[in-house]
C-alpha atoms as a PDB file:
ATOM      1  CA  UNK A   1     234.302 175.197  12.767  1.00  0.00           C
ATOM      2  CA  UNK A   2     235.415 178.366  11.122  1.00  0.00           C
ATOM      3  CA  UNK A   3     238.864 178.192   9.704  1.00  0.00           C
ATOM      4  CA  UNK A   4     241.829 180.577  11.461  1.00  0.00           C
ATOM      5  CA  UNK A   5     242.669 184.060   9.273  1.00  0.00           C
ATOM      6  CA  UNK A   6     245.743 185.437   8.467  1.00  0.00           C
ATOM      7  CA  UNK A   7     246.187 188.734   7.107  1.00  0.00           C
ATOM      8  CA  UNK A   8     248.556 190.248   4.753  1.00  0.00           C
ATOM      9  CA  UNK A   9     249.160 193.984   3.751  1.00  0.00           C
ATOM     10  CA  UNK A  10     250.389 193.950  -0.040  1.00  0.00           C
ATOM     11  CA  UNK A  11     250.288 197.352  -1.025  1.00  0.00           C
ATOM     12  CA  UNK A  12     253.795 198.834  -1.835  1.00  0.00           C
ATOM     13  CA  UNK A  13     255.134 195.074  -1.909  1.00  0.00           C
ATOM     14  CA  UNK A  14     256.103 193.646  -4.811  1.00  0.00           C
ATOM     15  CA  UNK A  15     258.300 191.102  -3.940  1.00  0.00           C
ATOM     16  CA  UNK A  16     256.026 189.568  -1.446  1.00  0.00           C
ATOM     17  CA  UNK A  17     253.513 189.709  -4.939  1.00  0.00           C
ATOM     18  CA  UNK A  18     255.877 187.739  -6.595  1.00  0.00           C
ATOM     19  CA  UNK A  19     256.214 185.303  -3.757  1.00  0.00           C
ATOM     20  CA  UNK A  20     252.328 184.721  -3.911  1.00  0.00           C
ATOM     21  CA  UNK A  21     252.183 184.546  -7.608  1.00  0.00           C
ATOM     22  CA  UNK A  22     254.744 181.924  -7.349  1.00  0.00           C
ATOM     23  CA  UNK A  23     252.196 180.184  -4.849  1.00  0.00           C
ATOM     24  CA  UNK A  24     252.895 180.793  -1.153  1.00  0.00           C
ATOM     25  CA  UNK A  25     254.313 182.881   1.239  1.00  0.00           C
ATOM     26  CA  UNK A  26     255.960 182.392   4.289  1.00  0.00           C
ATOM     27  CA  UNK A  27     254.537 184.829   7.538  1.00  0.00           C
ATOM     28  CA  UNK A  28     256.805 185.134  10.848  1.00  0.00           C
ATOM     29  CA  UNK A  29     254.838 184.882  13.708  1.00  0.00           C
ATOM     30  CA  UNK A  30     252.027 182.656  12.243  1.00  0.00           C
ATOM     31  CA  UNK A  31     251.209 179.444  14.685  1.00  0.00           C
ATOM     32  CA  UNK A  32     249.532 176.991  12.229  1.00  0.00           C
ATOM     33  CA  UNK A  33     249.824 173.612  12.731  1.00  0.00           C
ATOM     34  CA  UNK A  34     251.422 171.354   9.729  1.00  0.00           C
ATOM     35  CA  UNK A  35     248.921 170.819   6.682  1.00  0.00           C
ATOM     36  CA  UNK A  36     246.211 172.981   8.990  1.00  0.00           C
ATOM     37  CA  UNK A  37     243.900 175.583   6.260  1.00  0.00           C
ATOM     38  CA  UNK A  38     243.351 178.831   6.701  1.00  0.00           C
ATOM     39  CA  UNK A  39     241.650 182.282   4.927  1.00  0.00           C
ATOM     40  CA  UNK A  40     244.525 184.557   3.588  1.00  0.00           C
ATOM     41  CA  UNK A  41     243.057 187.820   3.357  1.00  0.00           C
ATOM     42  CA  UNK A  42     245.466 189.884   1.151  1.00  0.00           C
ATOM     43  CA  UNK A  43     244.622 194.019   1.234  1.00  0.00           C
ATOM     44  CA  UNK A  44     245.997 196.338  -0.698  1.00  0.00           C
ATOM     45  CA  UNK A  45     245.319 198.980  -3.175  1.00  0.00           C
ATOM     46  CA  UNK A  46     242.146 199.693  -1.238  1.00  0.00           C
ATOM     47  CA  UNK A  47     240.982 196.035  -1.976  1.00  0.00           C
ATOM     48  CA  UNK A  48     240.595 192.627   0.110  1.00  0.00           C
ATOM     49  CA  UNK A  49     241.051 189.400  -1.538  1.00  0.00           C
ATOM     50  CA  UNK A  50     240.285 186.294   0.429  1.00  0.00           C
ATOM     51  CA  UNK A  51     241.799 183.108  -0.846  1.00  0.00           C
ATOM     52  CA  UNK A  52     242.446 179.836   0.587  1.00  0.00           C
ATOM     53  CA  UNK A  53     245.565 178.522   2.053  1.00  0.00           C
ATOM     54  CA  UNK A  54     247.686 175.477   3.469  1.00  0.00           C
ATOM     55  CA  UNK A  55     250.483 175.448   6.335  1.00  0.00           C
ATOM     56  CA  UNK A  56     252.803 173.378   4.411  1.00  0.00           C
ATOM     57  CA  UNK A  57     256.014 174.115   6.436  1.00  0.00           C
ATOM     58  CA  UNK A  58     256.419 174.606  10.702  1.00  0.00           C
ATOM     59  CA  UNK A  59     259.148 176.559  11.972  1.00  0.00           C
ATOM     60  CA  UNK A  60     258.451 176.920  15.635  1.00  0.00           C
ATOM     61  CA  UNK A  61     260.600 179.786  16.281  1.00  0.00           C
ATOM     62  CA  UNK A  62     259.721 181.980  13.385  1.00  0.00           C
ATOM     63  CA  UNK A  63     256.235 181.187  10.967  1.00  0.00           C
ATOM     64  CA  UNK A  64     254.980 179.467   8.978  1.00  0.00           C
ATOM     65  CA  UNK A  65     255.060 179.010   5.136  1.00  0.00           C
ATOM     66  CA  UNK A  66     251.816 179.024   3.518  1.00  0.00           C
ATOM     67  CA  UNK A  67     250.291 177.715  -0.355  1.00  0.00           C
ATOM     68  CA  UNK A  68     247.848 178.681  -1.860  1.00  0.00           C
ATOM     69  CA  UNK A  69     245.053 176.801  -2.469  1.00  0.00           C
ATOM     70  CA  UNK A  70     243.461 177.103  -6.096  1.00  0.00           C
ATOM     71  CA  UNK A  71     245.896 179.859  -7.195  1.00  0.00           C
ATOM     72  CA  UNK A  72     245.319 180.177 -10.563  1.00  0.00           C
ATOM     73  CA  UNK A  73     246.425 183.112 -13.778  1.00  0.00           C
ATOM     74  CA  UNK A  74     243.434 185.561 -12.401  1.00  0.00           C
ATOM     75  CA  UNK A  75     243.985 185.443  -8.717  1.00  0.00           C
ATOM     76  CA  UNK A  76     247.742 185.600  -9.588  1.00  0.00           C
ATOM     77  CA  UNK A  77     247.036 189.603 -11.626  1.00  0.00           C
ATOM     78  CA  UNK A  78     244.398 190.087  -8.986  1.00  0.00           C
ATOM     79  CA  UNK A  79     247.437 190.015  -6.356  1.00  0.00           C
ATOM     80  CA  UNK A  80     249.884 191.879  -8.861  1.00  0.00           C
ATOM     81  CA  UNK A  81     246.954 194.360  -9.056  1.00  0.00           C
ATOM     82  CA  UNK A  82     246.655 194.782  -5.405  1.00  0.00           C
ATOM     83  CA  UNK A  83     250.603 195.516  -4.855  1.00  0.00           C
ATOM     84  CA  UNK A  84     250.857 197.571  -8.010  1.00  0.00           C
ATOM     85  CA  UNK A  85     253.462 195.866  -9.481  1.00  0.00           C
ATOM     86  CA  UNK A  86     252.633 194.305 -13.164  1.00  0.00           C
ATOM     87  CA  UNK A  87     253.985 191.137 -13.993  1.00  0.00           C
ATOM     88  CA  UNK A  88     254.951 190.318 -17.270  1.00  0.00           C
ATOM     89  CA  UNK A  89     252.727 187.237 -18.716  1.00  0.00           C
ATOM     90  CA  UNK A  90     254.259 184.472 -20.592  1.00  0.00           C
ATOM     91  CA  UNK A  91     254.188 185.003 -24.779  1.00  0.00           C
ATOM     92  CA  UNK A  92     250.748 183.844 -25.366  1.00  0.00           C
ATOM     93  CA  UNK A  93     249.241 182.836 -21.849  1.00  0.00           C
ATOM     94  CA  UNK A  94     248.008 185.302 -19.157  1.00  0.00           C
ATOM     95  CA  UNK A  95     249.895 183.236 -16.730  1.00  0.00           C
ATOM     96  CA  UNK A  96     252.443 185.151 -14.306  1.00  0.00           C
ATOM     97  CA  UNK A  97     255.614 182.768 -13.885  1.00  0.00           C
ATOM     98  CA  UNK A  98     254.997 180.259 -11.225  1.00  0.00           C
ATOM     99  CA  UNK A  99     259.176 180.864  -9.946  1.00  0.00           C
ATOM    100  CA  UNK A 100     259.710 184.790  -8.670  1.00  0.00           C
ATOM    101  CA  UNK A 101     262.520 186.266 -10.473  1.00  0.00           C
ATOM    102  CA  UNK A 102     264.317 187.009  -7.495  1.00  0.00           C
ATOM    103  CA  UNK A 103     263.196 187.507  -3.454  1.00  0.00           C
ATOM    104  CA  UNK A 104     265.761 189.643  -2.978  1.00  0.00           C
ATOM    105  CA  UNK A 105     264.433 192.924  -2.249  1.00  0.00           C
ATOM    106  CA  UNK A 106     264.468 194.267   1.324  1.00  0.00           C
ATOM    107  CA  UNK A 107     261.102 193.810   3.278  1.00  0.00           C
ATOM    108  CA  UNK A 108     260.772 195.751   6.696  1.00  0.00           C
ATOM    109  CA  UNK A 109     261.827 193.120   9.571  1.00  0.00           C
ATOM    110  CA  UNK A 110     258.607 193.524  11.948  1.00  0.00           C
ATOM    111  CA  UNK A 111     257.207 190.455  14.057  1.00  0.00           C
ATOM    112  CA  UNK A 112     253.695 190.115  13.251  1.00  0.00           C
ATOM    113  CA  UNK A 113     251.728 188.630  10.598  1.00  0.00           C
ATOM    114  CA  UNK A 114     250.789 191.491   8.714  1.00  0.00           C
ATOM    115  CA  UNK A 115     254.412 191.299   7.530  1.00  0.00           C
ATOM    116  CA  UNK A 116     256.141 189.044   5.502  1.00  0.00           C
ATOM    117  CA  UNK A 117     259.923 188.040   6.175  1.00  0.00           C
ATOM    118  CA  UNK A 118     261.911 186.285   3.490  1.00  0.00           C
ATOM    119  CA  UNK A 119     264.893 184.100   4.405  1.00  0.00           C
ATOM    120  CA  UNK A 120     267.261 184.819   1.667  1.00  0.00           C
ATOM    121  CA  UNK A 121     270.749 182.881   0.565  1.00  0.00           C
ATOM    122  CA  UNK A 122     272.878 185.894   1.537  1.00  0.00           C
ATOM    123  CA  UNK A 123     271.640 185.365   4.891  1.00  0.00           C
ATOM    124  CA  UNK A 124     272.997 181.907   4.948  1.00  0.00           C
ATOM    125  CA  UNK A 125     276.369 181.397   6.270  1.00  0.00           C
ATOM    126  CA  UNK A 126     279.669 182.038   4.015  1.00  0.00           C
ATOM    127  CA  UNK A 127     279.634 178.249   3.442  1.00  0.00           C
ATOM    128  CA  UNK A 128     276.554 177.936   2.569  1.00  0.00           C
ATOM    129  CA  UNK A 129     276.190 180.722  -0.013  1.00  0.00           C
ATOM    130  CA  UNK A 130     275.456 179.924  -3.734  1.00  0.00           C
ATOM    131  CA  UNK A 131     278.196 178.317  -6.008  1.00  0.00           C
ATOM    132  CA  UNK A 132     277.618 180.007  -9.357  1.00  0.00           C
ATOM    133  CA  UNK A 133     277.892 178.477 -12.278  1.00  0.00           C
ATOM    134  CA  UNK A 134     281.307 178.856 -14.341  1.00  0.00           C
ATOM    135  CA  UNK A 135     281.231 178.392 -18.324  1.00  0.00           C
ATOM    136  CA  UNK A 136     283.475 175.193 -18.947  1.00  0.00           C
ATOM    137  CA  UNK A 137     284.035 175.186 -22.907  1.00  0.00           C
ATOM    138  CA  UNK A 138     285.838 173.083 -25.282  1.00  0.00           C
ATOM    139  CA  UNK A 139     288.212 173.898 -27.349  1.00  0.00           C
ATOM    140  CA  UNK A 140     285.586 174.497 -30.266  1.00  0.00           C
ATOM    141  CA  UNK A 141     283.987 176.719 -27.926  1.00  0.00           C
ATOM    142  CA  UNK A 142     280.852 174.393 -27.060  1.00  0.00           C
ATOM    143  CA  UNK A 143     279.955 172.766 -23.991  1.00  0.00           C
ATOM    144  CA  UNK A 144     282.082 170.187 -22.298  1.00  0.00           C
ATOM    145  CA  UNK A 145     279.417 167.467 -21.859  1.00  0.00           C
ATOM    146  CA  UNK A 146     276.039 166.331 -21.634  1.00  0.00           C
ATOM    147  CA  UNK A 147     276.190 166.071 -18.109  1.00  0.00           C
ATOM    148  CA  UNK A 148     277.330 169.597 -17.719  1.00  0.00           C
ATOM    149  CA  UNK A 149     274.016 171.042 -19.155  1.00  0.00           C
ATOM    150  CA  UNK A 150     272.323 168.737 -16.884  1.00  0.00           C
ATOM    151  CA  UNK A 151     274.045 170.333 -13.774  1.00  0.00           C
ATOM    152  CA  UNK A 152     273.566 173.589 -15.536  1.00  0.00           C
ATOM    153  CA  UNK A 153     269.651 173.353 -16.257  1.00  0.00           C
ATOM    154  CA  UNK A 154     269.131 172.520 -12.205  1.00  0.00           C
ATOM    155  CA  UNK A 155     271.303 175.062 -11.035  1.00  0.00           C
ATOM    156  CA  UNK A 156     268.814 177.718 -13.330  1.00  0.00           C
ATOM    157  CA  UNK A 157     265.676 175.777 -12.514  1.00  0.00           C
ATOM    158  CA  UNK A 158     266.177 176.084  -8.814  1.00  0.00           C
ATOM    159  CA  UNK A 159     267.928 179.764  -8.930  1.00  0.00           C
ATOM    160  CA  UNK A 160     265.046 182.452  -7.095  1.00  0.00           C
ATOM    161  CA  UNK A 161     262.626 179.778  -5.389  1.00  0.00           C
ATOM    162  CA  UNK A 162     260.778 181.254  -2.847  1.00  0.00           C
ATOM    163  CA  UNK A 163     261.204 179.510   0.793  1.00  0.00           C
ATOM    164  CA  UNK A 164     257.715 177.427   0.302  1.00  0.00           C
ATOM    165  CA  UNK A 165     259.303 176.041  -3.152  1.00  0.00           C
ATOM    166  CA  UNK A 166     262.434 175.142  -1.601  1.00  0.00           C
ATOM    167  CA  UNK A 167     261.317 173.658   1.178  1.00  0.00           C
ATOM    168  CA  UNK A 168     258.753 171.304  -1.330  1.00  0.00           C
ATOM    169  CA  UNK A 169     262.182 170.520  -3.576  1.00  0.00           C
ATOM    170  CA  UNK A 170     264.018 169.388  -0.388  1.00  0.00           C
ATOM    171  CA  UNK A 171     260.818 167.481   0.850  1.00  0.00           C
ATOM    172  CA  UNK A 172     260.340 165.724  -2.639  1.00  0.00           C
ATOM    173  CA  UNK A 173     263.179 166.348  -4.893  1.00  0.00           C
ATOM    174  CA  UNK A 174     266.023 163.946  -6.345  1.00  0.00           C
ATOM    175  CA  UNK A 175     268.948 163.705  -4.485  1.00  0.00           C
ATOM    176  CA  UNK A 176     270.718 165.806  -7.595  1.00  0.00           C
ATOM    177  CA  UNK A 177     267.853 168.480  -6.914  1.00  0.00           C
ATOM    178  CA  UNK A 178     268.541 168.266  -2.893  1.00  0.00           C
ATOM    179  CA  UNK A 179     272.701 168.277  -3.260  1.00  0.00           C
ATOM    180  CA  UNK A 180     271.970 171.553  -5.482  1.00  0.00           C
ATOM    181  CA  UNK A 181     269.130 173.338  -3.433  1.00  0.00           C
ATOM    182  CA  UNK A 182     271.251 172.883   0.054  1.00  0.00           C
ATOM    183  CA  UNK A 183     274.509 174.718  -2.054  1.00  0.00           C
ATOM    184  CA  UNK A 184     271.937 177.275  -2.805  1.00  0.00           C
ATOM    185  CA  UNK A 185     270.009 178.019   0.158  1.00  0.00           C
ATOM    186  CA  UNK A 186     272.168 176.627   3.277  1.00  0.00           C
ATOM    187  CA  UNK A 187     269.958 176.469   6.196  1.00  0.00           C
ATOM    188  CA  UNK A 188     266.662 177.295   4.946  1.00  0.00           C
ATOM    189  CA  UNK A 189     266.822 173.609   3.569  1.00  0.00           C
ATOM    190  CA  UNK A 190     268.703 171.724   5.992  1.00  0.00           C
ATOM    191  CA  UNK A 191     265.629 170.657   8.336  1.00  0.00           C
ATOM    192  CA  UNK A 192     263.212 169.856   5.475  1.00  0.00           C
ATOM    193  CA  UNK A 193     266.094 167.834   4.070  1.00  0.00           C
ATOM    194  CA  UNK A 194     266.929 165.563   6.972  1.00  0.00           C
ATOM    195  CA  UNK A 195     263.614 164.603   7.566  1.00  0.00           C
ATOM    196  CA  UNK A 196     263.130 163.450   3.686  1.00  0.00           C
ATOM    197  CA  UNK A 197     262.840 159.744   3.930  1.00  0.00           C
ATOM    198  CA  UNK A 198     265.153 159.327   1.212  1.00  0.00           C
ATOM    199  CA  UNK A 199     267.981 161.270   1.953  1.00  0.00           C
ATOM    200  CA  UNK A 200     271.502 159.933   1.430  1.00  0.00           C
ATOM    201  CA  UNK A 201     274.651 159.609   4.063  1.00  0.00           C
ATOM    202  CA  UNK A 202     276.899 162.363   2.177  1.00  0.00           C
ATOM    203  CA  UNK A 203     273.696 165.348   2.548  1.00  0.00           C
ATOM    204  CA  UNK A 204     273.421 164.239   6.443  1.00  0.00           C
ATOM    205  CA  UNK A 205     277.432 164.106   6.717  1.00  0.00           C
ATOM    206  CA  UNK A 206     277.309 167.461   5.072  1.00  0.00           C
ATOM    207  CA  UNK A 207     274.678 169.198   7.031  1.00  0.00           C
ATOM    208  CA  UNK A 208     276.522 167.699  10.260  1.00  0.00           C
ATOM    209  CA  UNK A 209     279.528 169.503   9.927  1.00  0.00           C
ATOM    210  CA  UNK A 210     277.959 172.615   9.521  1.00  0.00           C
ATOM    211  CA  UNK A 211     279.009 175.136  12.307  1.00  0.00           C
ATOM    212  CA  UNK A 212     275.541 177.420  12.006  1.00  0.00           C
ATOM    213  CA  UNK A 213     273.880 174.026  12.316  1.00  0.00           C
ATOM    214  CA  UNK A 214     270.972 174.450  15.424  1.00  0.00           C
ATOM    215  CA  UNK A 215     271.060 172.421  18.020  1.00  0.00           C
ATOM    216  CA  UNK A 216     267.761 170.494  17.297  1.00  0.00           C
ATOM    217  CA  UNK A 217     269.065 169.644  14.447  1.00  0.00           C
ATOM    218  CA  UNK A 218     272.427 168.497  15.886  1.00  0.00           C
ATOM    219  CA  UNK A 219     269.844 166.153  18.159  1.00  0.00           C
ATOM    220  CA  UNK A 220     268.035 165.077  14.934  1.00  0.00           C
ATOM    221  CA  UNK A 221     271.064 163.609  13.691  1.00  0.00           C
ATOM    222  CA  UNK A 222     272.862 162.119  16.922  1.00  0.00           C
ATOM    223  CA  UNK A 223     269.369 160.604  18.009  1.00  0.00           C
ATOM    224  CA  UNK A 224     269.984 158.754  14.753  1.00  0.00           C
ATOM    225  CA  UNK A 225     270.743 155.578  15.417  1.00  0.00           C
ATOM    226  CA  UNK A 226     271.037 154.623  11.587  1.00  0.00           C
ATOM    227  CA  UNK A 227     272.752 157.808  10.761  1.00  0.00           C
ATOM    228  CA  UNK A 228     275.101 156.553  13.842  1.00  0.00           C
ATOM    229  CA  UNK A 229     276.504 153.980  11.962  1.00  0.00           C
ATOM    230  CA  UNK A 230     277.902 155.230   9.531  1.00  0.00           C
ATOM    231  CA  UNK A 231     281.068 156.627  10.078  1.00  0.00           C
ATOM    232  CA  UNK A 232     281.335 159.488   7.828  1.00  0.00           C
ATOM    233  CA  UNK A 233     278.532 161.474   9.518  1.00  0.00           C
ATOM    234  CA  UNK A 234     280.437 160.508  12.723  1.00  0.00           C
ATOM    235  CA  UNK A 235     283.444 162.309  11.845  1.00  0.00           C
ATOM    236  CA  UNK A 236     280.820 165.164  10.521  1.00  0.00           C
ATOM    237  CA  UNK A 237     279.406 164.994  14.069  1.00  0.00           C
ATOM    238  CA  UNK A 238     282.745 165.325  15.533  1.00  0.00           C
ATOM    239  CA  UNK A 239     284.304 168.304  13.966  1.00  0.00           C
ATOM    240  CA  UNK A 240     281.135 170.326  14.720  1.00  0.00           C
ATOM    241  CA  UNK A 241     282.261 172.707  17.187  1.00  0.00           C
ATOM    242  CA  UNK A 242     278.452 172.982  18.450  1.00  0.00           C
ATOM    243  CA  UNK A 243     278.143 169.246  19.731  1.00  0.00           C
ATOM    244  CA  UNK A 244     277.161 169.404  22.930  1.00  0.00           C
ATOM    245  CA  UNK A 245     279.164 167.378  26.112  1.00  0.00           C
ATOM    246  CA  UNK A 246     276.109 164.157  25.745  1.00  0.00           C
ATOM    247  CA  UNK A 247     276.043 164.770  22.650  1.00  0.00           C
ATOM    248  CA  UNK A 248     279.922 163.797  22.397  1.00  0.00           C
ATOM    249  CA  UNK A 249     279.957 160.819  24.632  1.00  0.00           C
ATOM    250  CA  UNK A 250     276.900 159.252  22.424  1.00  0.00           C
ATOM    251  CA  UNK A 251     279.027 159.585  19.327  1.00  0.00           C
ATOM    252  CA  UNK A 252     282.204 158.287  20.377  1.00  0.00           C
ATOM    253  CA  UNK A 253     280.810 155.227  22.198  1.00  0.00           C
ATOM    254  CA  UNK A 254     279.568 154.001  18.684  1.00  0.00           C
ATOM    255  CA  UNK A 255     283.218 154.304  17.878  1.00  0.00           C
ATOM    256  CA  UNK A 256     285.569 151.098  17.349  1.00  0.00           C
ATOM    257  CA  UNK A 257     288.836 151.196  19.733  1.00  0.00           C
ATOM    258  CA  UNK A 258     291.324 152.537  16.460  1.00  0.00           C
ATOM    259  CA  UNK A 259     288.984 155.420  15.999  1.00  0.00           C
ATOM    260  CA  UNK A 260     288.515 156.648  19.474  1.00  0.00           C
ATOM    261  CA  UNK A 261     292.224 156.560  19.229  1.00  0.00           C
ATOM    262  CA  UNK A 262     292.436 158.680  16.392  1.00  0.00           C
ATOM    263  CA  UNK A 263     289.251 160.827  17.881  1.00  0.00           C
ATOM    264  CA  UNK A 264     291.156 161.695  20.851  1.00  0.00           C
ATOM    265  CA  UNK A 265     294.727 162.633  18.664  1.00  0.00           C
ATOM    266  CA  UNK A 266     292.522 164.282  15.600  1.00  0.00           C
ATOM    267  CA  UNK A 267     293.629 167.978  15.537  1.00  0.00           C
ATOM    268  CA  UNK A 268     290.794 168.206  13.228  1.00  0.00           C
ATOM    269  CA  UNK A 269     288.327 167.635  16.227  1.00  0.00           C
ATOM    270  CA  UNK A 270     287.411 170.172  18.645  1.00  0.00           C
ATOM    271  CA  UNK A 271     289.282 170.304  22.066  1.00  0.00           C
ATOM    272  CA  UNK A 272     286.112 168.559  24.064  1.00  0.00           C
ATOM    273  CA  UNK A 273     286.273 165.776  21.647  1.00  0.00           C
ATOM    274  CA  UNK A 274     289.809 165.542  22.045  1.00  0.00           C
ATOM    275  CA  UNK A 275     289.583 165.546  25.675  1.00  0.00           C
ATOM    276  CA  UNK A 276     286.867 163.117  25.970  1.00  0.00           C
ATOM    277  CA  UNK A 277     287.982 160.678  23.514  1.00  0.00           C
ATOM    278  CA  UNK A 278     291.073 160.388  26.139  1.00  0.00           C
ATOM    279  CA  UNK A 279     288.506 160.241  29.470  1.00  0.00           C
ATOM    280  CA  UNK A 280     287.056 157.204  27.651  1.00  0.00           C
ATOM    281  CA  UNK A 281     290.278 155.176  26.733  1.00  0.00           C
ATOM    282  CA  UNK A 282     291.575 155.746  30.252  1.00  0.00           C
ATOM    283  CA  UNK A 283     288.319 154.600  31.689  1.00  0.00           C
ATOM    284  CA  UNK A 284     288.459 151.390  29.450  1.00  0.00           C
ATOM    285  CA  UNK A 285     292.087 151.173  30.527  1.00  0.00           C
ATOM    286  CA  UNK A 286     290.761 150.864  34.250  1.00  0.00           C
ATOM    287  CA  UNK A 287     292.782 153.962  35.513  1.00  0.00           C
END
């Protein structure tokens, strides 16, 4: 059984070239199931290159991000080649840097797979934009502490990922690495994030309150029963202005009397919580 193609136009592109040299891509439009391999045929310059490939992340409503299979320092110039863009190698390796400078470069916004479209952090919502880094000295004018340069060296190791990467860094990373990424890159992580096995209370609280937060995702977490329990990603659930009527009621029956109280006096809570925090203790109250 022949595997499906996908094909890409490179030529005039170079930061989609620096997305592949990095070792994916992601293509809007493309319908391949999870893990499912396919033949990237990459043109430009008046060339074809086919290479293998590997559906590695699912968004239904947009693509699909794609790595490369066997990507190695030739095929990586071969691609710079056929976007004529050079790449500088590493001091003595012909290697091209596995992490693209930057993705930040406008790419035309067409629907079909012969374009590539490139979720970037300014696109993320004001809360969700990147927290830069700012240079806490002592008074001798060296760094405040060890675990400053630690913080410091993941903020610059995850800076410029392309979406494959940080979707793989949310998938597999430390929760240090996932705290960092989702400051970063906002809702280009969230999904990958909640379905990690190992993530922690505070990321799903965090995520929850999120006002650009889709609904599935809002469903994710309230069809949680674990999550459910724990009431700081209650209150998350609560303040999200995007929580849906059932989505209320299954919340605040998980809570204990004093906090339904509070739910339906918390100014902090949107109006339907409010009002159906009150429905529910006058309903218990028989009247």
């Amino acid at each position: 059984m022949s595997r499906p193609i996908v094909v890409l136009e490179l030529a005039g592109q170079p930061a989609l070239a620096r997305d592949l040299a990095a070792g994916g891509v992601f293509v809007p439009g493309c319908t391949l199931a999870m893990n499912q391999e396919c033949d990237l045929v990459l043109r430009g310059g008046g060339r074809e290159l086919t290479v293998g490939a590997q559906c590695v992340w699912v968004d239904g409503t947009r693509g699909s991000g794609l790595q490369l299979i066997g990507c190695d320092g030739e095929l990586k110039q071969q691609i710079a080649e056929m976007a004529e863009v050079v790449l500088e190698p590493r001091t003595g390796s012909r290697e091209i840097p596995l992490v693209a400078r930057t993705t930040s470069t406008e790419l035309a916004a067409e629907s079909r797979a012969s374009t590539i479209e490139i979720v970037r952090p300014s696109e993320a919502d004001a809360s969700d934009e990147p927290v830069e880094d700012e240079p806490v000295d002592d008074d001798d004018g060296t760094s405040s502490s060890p675990g400053r340069k630690i913080a410091l060296n993941i903020h610059a190791r995850l800076r410029g990922l392309t979406l494959v990467q940080q979707i793989k860094v949310a998938q597999h990373g430390e929760a240090s690495e996932r705290i960092v990424l989702e400051r970063m890159y906002g809702k280009n992580v969230w999904d990958p994030i909640l379905r990690n096995p190992r993530v922690t209370s505070p990321e799903v609280a965090r995520i929850a309150r999120m006002g650009a937060l889709p609904r599935p995702l809002l469903e994710l977490i309230v069809g949680n029963g674990a999550w459910l329990q724990v009431p700081e990603i209650r209150r998350a659930l609560l303040s999200n202005t995007r929580l849906q009527t059932d989505q209320i009621l299954r919340v605040l029956r998980l809570l204990p009397k004093h906090e339904l109280k509070l739910a339906a006096l918390q100014t902090a809570y949107p109006v339907a919580v409010r009002d159906a925090a009150k429905r529910m203790i006058k309903d218990a109250a028989g009247g």
